[in-house]
N, C-alpha and C. Protein backbone atom coordinates (compact mmCIF):
# COMPACT_ATOMS: atom_id res chain seq x y z
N UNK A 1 0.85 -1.18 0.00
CA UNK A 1 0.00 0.00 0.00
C UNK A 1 0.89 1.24 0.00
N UNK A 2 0.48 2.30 -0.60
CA UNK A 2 1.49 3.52 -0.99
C UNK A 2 0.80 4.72 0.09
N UNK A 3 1.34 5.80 0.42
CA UNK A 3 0.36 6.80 0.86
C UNK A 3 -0.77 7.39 0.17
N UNK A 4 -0.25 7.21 -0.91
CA UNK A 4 -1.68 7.78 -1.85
C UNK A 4 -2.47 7.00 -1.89
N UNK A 5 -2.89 5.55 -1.22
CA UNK A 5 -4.24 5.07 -1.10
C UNK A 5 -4.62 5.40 0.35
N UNK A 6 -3.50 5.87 1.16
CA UNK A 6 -3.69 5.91 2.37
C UNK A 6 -4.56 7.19 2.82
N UNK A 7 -3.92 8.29 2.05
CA UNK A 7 -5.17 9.46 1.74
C UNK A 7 -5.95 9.74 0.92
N UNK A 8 -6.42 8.53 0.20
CA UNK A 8 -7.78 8.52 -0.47
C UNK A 8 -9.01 7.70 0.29
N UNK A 9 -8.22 7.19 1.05
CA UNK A 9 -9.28 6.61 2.39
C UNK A 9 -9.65 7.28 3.38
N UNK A 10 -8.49 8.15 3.65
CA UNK A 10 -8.97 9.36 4.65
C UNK A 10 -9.94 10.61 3.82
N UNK A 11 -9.41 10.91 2.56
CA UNK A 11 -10.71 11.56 2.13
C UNK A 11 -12.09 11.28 2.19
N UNK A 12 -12.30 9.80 2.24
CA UNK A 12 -13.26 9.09 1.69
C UNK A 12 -14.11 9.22 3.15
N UNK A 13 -13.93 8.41 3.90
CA UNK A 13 -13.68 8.30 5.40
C UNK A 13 -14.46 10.10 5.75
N UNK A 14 -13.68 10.53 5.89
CA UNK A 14 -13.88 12.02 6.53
C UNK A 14 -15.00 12.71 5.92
N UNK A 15 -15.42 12.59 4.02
CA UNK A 15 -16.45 12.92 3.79
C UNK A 15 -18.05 11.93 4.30
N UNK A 16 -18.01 10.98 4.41
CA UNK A 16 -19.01 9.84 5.04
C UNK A 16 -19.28 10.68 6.36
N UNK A 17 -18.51 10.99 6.73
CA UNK A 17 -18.44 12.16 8.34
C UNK A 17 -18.94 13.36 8.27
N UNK A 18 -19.24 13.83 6.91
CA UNK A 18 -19.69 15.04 6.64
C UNK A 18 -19.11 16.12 7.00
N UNK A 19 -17.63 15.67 6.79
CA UNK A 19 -16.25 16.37 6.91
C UNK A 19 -15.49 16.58 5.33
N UNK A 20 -14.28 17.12 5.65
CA UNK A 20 -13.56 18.23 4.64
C UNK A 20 -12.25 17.60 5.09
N UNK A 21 -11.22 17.03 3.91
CA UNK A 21 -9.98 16.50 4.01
C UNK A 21 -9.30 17.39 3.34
N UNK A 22 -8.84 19.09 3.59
CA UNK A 22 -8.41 19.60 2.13
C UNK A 22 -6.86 19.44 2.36
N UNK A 23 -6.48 19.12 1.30
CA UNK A 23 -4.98 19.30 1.02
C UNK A 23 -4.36 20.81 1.70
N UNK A 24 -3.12 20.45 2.11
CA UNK A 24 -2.50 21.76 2.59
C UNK A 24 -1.45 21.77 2.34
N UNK A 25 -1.34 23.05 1.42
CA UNK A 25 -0.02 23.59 0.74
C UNK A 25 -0.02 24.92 1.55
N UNK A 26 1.81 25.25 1.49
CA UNK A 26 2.02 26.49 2.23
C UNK A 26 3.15 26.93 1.41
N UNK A 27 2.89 27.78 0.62
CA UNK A 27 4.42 27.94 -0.15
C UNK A 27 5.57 28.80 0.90
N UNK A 28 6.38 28.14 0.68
CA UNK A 28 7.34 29.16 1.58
C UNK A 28 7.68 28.20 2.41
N UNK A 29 7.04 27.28 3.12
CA UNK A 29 6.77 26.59 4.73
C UNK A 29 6.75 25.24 4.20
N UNK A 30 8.38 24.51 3.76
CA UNK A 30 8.12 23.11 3.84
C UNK A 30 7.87 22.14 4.93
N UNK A 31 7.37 20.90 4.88
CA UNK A 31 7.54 20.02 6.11
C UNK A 31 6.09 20.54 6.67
N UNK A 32 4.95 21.16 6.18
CA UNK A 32 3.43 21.38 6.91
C UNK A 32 2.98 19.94 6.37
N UNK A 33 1.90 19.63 7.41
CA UNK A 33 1.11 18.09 7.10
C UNK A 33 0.34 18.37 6.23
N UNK A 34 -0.09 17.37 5.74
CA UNK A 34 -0.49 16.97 4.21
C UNK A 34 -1.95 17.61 4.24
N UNK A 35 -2.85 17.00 5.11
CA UNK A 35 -4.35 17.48 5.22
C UNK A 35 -4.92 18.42 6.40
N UNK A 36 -5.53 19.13 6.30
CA UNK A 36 -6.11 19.81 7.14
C UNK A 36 -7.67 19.29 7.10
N UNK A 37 -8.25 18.47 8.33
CA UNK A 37 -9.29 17.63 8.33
C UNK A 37 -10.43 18.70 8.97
N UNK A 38 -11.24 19.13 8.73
CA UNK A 38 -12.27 19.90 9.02
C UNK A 38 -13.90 19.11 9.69
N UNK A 39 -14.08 18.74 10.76
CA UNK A 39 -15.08 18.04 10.66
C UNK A 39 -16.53 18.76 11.72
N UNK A 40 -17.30 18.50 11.71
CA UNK A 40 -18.60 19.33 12.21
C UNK A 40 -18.72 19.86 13.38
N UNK A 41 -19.18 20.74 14.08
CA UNK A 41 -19.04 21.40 15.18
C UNK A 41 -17.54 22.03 15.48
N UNK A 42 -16.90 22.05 14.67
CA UNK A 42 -16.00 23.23 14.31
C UNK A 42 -14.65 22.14 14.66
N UNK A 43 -14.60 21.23 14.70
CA UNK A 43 -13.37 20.17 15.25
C UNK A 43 -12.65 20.29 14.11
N UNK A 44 -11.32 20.49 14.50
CA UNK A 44 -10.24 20.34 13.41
C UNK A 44 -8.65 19.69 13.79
N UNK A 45 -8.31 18.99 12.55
CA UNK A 45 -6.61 18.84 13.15
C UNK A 45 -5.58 18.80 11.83
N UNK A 46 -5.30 18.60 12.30
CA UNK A 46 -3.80 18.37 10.66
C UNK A 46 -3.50 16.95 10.60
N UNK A 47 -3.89 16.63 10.00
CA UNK A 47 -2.94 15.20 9.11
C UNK A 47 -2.15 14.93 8.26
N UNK A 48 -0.94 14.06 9.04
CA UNK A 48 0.72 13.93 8.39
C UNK A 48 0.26 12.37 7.27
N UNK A 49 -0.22 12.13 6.27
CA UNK A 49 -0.11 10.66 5.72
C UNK A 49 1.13 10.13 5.62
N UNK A 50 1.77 9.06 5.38
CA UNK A 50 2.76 8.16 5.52
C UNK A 50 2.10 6.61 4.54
N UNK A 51 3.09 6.24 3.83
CA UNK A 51 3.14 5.07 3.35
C UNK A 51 3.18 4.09 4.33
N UNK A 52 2.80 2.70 4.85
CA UNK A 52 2.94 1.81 6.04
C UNK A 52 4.40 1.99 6.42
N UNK A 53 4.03 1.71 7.79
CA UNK A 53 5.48 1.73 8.29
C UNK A 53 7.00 3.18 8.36
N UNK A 54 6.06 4.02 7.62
CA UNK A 54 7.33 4.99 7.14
C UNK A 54 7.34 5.76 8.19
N UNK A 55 8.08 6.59 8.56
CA UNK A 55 7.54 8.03 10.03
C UNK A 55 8.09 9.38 9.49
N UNK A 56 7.54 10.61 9.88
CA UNK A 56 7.39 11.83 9.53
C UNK A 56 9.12 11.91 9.22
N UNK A 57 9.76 13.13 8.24
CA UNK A 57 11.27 13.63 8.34
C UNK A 57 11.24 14.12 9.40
N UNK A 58 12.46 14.88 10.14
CA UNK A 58 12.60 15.63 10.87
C UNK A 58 12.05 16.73 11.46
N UNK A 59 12.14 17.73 10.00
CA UNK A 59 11.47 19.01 9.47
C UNK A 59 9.69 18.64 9.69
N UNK A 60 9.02 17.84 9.47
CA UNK A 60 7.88 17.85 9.80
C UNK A 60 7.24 17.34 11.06
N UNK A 61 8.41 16.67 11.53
CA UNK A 61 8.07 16.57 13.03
C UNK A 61 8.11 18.09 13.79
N UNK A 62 9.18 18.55 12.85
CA UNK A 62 9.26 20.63 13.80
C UNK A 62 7.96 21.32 13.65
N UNK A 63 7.49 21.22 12.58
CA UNK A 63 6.12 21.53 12.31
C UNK A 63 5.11 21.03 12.93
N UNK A 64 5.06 20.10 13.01
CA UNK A 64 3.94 19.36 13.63
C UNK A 64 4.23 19.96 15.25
N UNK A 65 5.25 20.02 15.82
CA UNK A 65 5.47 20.21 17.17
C UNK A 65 4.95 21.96 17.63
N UNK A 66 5.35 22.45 16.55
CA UNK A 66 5.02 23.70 16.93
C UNK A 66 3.42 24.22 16.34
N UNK A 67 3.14 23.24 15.82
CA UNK A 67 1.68 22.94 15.69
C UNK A 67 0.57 22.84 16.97
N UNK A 68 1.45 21.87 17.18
CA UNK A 68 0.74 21.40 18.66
C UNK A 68 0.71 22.52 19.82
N UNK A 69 2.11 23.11 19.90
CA UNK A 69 2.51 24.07 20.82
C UNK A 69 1.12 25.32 20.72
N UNK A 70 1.09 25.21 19.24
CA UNK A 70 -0.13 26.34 18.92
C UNK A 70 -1.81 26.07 19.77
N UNK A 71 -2.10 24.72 20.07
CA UNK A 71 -2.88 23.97 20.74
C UNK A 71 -3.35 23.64 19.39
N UNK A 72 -2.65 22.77 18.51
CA UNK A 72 -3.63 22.08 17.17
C UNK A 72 -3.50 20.66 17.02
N UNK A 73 -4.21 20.15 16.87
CA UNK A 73 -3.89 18.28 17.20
C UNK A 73 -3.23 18.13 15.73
N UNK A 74 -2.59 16.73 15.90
CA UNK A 74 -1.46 16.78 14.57
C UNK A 74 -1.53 15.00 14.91
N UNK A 75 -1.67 13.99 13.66
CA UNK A 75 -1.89 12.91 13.67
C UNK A 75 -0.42 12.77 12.22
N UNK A 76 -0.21 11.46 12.63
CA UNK A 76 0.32 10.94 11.26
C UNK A 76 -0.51 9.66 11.32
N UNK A 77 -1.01 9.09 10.13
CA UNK A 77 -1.38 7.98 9.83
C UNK A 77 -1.07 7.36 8.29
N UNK A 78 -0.54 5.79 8.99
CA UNK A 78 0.50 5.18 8.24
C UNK A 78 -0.23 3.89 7.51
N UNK A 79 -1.82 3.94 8.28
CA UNK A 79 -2.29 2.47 7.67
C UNK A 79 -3.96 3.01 7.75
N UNK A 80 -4.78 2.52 6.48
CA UNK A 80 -6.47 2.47 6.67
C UNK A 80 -7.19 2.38 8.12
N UNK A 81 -6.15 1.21 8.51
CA UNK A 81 -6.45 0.65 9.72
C UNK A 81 -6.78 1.91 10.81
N UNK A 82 -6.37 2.71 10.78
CA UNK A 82 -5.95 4.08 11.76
C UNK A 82 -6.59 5.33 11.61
N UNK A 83 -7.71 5.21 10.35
CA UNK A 83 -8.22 6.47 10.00
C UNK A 83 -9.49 6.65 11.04
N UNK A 84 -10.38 5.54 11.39
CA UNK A 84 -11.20 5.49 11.70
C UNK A 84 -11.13 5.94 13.57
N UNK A 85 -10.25 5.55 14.18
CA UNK A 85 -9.89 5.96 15.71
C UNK A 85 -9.81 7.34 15.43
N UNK A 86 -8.70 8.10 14.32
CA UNK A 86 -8.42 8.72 14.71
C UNK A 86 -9.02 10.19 14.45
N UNK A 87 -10.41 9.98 13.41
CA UNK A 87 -11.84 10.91 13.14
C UNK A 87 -12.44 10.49 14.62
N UNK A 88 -12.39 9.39 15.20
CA UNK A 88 -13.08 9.51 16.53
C UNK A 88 -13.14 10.49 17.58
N UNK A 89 -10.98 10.25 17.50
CA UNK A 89 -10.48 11.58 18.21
C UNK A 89 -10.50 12.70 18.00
N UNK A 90 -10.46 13.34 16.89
CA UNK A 90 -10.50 14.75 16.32
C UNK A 90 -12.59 15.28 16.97
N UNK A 91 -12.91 13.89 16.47
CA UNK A 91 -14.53 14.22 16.83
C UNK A 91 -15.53 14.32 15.75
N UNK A 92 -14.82 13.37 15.38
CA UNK A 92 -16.11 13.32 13.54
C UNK A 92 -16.78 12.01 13.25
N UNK A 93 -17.63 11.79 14.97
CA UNK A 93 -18.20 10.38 14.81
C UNK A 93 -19.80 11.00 14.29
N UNK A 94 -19.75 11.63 13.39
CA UNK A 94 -21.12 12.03 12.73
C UNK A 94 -21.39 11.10 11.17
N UNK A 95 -21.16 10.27 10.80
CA UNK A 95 -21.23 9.49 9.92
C UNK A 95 -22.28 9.25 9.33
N UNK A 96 -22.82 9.51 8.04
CA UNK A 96 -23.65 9.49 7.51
C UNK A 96 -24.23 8.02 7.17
N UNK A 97 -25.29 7.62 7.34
CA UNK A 97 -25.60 5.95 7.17
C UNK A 97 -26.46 6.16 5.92
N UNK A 98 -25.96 5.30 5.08
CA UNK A 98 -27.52 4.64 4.00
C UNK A 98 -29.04 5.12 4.51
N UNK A 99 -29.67 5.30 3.74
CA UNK A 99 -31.18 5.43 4.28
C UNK A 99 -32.17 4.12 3.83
């Protein structure tokens, strides 16, 4: 599995939630996490994706840290397996069901 299926599941995932996975670019500011996850009642965090097994560079661990310092939650997720806990935690157990 590559990261790019890894954040097409979290897109997928997060919209079923009636949430917002947008990509986050910062020109200027390398090493920012990949998604900025937007989900209902105003809950938000940043998400680092990763191919299985891989872990953040350096530089985006600095980011992520001073992320946090900012009070912003900051996830990396490395497997499908992990998307679902971790919309729990952010707070996007609003999931839309079949009718």
């Amino acid at each position: 599995m590559q990261e790019q299926s890894v954040e097409k599941a979290l897109v997928q995932k997060v919209k079923k939630r009636k949430g917002l996975a947008l990509k986050f670019v910062s020109p200027g500011m390398a090493g920012v996490p990949d998604r900025i996850v937007l989900m209902p009642e105003g809950k938000m965090a940043f998400v680092e994706l990763k191919a299985p097994g891989k872990k953040p560079r350096p530089l985006q661990v600095c980011r992520m840290q001073k992320l946090q310092r900012l009070g912003f939650r900051c996830y990396v997720i490395d497997s499908t397996s992990m998307i679902d806990e971790v919309l729990d935690e952010i707070g996007g157990n609003h999931e839309v069901r079949p009718s």
